[in-house]
C-alpha atoms as a PDB file:
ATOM      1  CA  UNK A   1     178.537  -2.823  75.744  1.00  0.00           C
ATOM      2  CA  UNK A   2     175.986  -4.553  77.536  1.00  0.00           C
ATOM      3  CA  UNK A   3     173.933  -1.965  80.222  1.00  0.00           C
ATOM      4  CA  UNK A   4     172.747  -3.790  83.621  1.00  0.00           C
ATOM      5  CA  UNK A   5     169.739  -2.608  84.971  1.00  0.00           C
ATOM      6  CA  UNK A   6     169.302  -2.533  88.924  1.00  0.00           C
ATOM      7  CA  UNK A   7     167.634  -5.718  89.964  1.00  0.00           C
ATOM      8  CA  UNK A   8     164.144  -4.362  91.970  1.00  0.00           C
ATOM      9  CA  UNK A   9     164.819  -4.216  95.195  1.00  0.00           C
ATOM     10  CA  UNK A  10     162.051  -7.132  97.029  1.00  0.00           C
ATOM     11  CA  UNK A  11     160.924  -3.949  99.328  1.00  0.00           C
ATOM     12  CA  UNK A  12     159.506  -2.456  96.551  1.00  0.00           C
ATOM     13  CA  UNK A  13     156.269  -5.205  96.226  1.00  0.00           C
ATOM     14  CA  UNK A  14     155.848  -4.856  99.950  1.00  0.00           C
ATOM     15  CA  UNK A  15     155.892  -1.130  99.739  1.00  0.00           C
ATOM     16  CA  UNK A  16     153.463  -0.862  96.542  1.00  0.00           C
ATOM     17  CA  UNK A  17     151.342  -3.892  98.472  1.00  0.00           C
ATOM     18  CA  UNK A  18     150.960  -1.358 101.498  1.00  0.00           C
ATOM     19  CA  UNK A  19     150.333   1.761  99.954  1.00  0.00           C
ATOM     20  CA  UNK A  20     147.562   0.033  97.695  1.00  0.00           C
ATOM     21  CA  UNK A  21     145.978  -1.162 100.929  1.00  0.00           C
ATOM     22  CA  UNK A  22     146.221   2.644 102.362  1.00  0.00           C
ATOM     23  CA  UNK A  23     144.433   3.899  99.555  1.00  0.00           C
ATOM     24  CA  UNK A  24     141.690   1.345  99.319  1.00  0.00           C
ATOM     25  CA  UNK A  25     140.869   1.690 103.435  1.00  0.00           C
ATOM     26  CA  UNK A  26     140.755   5.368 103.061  1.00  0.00           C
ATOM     27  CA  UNK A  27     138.178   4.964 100.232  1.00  0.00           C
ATOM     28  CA  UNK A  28     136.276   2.774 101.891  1.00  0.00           C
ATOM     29  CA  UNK A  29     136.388   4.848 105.046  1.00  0.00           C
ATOM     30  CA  UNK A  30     135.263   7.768 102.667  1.00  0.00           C
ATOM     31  CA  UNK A  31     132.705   5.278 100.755  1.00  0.00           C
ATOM     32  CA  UNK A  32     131.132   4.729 104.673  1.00  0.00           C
ATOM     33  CA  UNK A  33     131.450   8.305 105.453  1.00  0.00           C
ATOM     34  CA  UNK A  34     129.411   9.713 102.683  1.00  0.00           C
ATOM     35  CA  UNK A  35     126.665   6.610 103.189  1.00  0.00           C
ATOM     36  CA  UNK A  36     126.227   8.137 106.569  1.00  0.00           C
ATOM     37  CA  UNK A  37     126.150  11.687 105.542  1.00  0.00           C
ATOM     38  CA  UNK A  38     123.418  10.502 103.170  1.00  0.00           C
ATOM     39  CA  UNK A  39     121.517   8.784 105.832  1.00  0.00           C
ATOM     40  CA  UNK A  40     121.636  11.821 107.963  1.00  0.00           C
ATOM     41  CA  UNK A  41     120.609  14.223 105.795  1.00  0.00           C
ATOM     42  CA  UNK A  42     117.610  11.932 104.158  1.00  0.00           C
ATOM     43  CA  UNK A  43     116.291  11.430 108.475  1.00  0.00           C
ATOM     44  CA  UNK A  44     116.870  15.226 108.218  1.00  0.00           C
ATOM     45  CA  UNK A  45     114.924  15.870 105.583  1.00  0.00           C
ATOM     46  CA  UNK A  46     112.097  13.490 106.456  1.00  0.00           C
ATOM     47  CA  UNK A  47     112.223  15.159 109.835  1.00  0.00           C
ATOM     48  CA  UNK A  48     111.500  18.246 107.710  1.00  0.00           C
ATOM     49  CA  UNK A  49     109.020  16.932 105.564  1.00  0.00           C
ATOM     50  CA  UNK A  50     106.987  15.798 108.878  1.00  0.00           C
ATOM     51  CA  UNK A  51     107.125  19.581 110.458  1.00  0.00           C
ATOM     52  CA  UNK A  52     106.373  21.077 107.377  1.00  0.00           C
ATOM     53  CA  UNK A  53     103.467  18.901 106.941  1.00  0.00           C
ATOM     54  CA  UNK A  54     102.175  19.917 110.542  1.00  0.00           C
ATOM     55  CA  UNK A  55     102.688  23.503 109.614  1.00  0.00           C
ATOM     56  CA  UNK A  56     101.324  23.726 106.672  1.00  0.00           C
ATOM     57  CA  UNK A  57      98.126  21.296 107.754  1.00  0.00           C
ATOM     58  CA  UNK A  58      97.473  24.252 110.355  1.00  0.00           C
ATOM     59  CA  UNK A  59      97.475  26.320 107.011  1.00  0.00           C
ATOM     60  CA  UNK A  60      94.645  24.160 106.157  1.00  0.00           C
ATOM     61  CA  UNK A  61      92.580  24.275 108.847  1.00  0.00           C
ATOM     62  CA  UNK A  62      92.756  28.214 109.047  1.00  0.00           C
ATOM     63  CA  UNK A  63      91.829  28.578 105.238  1.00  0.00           C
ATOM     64  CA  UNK A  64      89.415  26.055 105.947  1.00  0.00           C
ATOM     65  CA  UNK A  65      87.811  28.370 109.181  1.00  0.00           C
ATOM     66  CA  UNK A  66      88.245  31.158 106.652  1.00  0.00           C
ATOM     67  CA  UNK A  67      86.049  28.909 103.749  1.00  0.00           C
ATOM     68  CA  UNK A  68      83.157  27.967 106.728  1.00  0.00           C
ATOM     69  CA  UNK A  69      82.320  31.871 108.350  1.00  0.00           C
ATOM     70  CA  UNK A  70      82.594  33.347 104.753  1.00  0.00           C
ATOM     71  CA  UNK A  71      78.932  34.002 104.778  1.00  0.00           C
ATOM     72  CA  UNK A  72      79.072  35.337 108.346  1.00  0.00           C
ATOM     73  CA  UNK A  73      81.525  37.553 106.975  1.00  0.00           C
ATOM     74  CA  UNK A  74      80.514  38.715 103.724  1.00  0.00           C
ATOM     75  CA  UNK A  75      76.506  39.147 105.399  1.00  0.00           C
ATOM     76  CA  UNK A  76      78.375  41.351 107.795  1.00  0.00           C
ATOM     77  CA  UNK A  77      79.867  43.743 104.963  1.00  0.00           C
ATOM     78  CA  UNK A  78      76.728  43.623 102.855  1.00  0.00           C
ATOM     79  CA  UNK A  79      74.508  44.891 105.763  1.00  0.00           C
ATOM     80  CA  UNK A  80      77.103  47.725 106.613  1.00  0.00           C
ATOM     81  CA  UNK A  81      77.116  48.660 103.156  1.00  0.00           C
ATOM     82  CA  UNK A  82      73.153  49.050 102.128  1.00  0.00           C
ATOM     83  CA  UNK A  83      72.853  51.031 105.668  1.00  0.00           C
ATOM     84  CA  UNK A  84      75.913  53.077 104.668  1.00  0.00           C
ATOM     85  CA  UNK A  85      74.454  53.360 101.224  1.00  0.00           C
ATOM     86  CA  UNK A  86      71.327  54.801 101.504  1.00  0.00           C
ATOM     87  CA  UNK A  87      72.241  56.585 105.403  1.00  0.00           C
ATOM     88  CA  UNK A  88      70.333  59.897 105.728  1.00  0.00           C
ATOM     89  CA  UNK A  89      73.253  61.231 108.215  1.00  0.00           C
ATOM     90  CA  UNK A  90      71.903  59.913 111.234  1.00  0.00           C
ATOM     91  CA  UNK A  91      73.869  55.786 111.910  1.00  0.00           C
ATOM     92  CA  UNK A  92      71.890  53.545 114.231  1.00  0.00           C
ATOM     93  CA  UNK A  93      74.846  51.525 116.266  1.00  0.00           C
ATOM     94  CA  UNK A  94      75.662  48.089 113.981  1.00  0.00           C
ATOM     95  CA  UNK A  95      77.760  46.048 115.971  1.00  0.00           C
ATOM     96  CA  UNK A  96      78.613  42.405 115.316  1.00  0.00           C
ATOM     97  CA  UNK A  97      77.166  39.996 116.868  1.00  0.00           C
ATOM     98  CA  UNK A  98      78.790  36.846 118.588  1.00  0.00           C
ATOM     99  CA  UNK A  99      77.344  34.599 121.006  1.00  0.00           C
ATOM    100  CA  UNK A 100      77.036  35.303 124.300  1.00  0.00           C
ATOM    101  CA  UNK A 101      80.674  35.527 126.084  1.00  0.00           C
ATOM    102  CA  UNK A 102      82.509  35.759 123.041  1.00  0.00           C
ATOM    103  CA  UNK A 103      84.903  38.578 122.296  1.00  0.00           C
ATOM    104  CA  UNK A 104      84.226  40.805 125.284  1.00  0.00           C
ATOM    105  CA  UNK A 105      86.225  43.949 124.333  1.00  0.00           C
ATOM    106  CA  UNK A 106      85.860  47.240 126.003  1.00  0.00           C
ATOM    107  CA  UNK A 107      84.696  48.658 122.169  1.00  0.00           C
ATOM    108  CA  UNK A 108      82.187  46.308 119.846  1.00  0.00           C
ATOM    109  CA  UNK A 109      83.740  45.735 116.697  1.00  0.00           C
ATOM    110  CA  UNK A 110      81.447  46.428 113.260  1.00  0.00           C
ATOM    111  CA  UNK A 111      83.692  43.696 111.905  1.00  0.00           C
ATOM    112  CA  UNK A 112      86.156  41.223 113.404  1.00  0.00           C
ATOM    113  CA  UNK A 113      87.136  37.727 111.548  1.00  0.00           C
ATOM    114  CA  UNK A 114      89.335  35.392 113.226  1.00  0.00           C
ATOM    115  CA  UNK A 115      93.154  36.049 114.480  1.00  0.00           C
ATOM    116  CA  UNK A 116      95.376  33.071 113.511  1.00  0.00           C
ATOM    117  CA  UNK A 117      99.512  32.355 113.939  1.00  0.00           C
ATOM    118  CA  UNK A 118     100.506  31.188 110.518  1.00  0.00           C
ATOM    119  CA  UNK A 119     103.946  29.180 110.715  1.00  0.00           C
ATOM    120  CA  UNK A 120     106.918  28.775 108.883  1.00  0.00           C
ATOM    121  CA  UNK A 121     109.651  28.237 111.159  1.00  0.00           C
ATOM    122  CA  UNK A 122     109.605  24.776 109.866  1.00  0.00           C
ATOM    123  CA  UNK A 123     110.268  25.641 106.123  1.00  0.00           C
ATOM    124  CA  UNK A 124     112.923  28.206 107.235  1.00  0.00           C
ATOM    125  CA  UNK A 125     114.796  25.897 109.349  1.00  0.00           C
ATOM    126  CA  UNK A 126     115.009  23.703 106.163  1.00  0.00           C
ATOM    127  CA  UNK A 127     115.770  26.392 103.694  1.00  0.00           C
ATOM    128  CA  UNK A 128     119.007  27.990 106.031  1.00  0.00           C
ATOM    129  CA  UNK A 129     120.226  24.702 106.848  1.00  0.00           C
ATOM    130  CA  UNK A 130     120.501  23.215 103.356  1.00  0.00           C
ATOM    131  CA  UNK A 131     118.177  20.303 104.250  1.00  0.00           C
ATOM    132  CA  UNK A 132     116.214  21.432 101.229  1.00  0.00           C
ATOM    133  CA  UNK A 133     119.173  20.545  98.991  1.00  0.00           C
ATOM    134  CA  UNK A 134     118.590  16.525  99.793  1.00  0.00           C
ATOM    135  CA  UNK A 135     115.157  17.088  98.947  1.00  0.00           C
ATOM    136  CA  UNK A 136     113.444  16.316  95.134  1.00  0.00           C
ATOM    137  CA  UNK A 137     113.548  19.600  93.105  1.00  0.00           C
ATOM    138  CA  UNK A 138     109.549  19.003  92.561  1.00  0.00           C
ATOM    139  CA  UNK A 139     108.711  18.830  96.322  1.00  0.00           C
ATOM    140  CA  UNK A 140     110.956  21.985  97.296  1.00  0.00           C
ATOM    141  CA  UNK A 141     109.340  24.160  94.112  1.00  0.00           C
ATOM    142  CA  UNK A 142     105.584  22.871  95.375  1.00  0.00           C
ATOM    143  CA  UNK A 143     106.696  23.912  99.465  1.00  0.00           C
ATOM    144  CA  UNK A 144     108.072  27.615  98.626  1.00  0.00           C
ATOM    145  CA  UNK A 145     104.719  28.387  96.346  1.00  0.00           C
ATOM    146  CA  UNK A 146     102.950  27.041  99.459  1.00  0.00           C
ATOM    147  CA  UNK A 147     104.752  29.230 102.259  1.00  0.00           C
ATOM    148  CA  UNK A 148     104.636  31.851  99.907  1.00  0.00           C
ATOM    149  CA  UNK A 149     101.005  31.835 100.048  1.00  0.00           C
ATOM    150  CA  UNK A 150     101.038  31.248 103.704  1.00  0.00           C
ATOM    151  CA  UNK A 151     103.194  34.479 104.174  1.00  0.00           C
ATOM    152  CA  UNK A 152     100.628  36.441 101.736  1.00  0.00           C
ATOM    153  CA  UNK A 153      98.125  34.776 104.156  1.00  0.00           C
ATOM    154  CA  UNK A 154      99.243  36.101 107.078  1.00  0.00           C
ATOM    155  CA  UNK A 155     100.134  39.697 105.142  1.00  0.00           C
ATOM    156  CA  UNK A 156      97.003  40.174 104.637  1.00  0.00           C
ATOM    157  CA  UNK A 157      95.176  38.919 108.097  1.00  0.00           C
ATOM    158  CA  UNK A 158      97.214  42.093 109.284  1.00  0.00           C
ATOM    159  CA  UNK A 159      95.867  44.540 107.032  1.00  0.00           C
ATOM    160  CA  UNK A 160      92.068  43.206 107.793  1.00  0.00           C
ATOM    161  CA  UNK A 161      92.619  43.671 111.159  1.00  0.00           C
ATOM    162  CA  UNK A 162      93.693  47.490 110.955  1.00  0.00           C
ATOM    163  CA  UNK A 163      90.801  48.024 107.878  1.00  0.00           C
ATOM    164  CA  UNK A 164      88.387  46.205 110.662  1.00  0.00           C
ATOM    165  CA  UNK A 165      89.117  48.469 113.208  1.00  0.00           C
ATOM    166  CA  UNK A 166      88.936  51.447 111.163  1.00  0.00           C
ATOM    167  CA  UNK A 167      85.099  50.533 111.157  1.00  0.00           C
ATOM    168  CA  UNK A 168      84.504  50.385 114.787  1.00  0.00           C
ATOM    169  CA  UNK A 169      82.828  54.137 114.856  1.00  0.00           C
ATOM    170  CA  UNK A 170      80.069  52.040 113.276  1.00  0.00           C
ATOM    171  CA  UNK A 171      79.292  50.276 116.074  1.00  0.00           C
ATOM    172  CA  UNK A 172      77.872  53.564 118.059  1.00  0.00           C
ATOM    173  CA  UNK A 173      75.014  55.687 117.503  1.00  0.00           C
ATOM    174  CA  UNK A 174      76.206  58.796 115.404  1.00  0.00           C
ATOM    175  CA  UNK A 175      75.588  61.498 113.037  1.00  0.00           C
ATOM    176  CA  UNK A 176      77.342  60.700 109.924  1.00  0.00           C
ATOM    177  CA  UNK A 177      78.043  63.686 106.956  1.00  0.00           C
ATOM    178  CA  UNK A 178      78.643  62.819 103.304  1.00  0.00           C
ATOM    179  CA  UNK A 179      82.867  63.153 103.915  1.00  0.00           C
ATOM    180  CA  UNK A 180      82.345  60.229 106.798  1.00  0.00           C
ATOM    181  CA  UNK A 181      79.459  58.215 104.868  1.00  0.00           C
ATOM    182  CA  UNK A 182      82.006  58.113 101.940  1.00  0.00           C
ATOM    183  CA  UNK A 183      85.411  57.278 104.034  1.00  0.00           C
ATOM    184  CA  UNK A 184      83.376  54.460 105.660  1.00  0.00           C
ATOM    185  CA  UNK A 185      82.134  53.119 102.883  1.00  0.00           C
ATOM    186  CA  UNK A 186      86.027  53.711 101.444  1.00  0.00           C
ATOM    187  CA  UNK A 187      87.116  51.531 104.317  1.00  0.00           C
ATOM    188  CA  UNK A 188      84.604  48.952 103.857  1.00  0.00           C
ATOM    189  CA  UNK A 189      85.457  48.184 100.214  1.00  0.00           C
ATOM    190  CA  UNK A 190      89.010  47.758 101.673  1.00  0.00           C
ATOM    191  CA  UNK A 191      87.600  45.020 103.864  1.00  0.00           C
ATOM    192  CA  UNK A 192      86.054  43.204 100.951  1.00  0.00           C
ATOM    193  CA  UNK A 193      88.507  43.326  98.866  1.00  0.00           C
ATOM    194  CA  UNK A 194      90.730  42.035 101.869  1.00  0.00           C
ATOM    195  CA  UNK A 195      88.102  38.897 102.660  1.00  0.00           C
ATOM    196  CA  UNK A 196      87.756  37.850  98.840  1.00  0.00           C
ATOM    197  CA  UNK A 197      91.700  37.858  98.891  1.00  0.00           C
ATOM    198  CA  UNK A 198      91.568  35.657 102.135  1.00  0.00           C
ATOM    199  CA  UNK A 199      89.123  33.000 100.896  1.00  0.00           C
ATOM    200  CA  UNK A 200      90.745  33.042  96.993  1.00  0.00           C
ATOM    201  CA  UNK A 201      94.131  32.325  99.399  1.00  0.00           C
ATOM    202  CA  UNK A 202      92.728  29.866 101.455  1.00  0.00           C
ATOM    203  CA  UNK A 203      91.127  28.048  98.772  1.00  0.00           C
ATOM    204  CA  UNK A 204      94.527  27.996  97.497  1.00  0.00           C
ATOM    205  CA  UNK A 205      96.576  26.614 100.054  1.00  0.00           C
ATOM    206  CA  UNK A 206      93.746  23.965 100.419  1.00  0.00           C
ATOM    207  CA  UNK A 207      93.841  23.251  96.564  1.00  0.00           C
ATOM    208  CA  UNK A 208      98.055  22.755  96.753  1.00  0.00           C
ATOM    209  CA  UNK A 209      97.850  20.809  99.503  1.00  0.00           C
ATOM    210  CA  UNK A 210      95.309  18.412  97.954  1.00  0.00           C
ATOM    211  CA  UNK A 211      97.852  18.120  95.514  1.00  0.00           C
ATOM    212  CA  UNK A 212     100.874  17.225  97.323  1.00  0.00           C
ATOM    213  CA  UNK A 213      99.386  13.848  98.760  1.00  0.00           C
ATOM    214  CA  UNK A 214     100.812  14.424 102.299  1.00  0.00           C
ATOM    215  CA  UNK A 215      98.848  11.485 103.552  1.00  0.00           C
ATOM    216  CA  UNK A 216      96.736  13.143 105.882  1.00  0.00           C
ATOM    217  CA  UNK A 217      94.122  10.689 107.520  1.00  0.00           C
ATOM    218  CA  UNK A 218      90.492  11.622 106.962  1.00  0.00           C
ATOM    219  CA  UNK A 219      89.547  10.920 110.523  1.00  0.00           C
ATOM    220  CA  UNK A 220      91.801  13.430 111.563  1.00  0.00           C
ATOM    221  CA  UNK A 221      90.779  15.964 108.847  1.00  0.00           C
ATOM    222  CA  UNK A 222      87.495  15.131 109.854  1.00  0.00           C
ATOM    223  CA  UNK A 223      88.057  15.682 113.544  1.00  0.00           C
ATOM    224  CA  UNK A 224      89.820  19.035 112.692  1.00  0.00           C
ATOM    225  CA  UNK A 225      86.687  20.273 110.550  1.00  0.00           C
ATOM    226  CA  UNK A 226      84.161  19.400 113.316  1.00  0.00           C
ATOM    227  CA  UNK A 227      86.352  20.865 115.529  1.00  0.00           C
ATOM    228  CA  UNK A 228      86.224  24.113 113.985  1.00  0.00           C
ATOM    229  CA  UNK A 229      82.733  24.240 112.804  1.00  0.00           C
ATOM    230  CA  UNK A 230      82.091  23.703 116.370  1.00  0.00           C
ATOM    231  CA  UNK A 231      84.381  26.615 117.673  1.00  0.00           C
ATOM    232  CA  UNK A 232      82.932  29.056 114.787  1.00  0.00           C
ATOM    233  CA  UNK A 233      79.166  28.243 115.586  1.00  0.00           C
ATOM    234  CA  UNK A 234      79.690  28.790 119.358  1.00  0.00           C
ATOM    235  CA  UNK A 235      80.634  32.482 118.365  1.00  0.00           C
ATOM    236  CA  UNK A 236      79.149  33.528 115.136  1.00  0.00           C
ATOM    237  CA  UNK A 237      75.993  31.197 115.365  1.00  0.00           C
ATOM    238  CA  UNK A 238      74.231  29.568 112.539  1.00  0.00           C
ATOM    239  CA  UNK A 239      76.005  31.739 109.991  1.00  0.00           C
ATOM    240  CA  UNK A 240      78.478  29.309 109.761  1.00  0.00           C
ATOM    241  CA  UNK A 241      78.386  26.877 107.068  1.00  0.00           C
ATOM    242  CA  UNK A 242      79.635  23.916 107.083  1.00  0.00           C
ATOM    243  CA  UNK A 243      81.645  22.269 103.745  1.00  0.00           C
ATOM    244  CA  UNK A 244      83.473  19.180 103.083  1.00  0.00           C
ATOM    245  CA  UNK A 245      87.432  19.303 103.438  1.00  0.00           C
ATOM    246  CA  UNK A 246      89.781  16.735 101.560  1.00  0.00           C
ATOM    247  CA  UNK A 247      93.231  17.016 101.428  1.00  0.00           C
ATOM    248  CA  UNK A 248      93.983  14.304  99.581  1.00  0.00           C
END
């Protein structure tokens, strides 16, 4: 017994025809989608790139400051120590000494080094918004060791500050016993220890950024440096010293 089979129905074609047409327009429209998806998030993350590199070029410049006024600093901490050292229990006042105009507080400091806003709204911005995810492994590895140090940075430009204060009896005429010669010279240690760690730091960040080839133009690096050697001579005189900056 022959078996007829159902002759297709012509509807069929059409039907198959459309469908295939469906699918193809909704992965093109998908195709497009994710194209400008990509696009966005590579604008975002140049976007990023560009305030990070602002950020972390102010990094620069204040590890730079930090690499100029080291001898103002370090001379500072030398001369407390050899009075501290060899102090017979009476202290002649030792103030620091800035230009004229500079830094008028109601108490002279012994020690003071500069006060700086270090910045990383830039890099956190990037890192809770996933832009860091359409950036190259490398470049996101290199930024966190950088605001990493810029965070250690700023850690420790608030301890210098409290150990620097800590000092300010030294800037009066006093009696001083063996208990307060030693806690002073305690203290001071802690703000050598603190500077070192500040210029190793800076040197650091400097270093790393050298490294990363952000493209910075020398005649604005160059601008920058003057700008601060400028600044730090008007207040700490001709302590400062002057050094070359590249940053690739």
């Amino acid at each position: 017994m022959r078996v007829k089979l159902p002759t297709p129905i012509h509807g069929w074609r059409v039907l198959a025809g459309e469908m295939g047409a469906i699918v193809a327009s909704v992965l093109i429209a998908l195709g497009a989608q994710q194209l400008v998806e990509r696009r966005e998030w590579s604008q975002r993350a140049a976007a990023s790139d560009d305030a990070i590199k602002e950020e972390l070029g102010a990094a620069a410049a204040f590890s730079y400051e930090r690499r100029i006024i080291q001898p103002c600093l370090q001379g500072k901490i030398r001369e407390l120590a050899d009075k501290l050292v060899i102090n017979d229990g009476v202290w002649s006042a030792s103030p620091m000494q800035f230009s004229p105009g500079q830094y008028r507080n109601v108490m002279p400091p012994a020690y003071r080094a500069p006060s700086r806003t270090f910045l990383w709204d830039a890099w956190t911005t990037a890192m809770s918004d996933g832009t860091v995810n359409h950036m190259p492994a490398a470049r996101v590895q290199e930024y966190s060791a950088l605001y990493n140090q810029v965070e250690y940075m700023a850690k420790l430009q608030e301890e210098e500050q409290r150990a620097g204060a800590s000092l300010t009896p030294l800037s009066y005429n006093a009696r001083l016993d063996d208990r307060t010669r030693g806690e002073m010279i305690a203290r001071l240690a802690e703000v050598d220890r603190i500077n070192s760690l500040m210029a190793l730091i800076g040197g650091q960040i400097i270093d790393s950024l050298r490294e990363l080839k952000f493209g910075f133009e020398k005649a604005e690096v160059s601008k920058m440096t003057k700008a601060v050697v400028s600044e730090q001579r008007g207040i700490r005189g001709t302590c400062v010293t002057p050094a070359p900056l590249d940053l690739g």
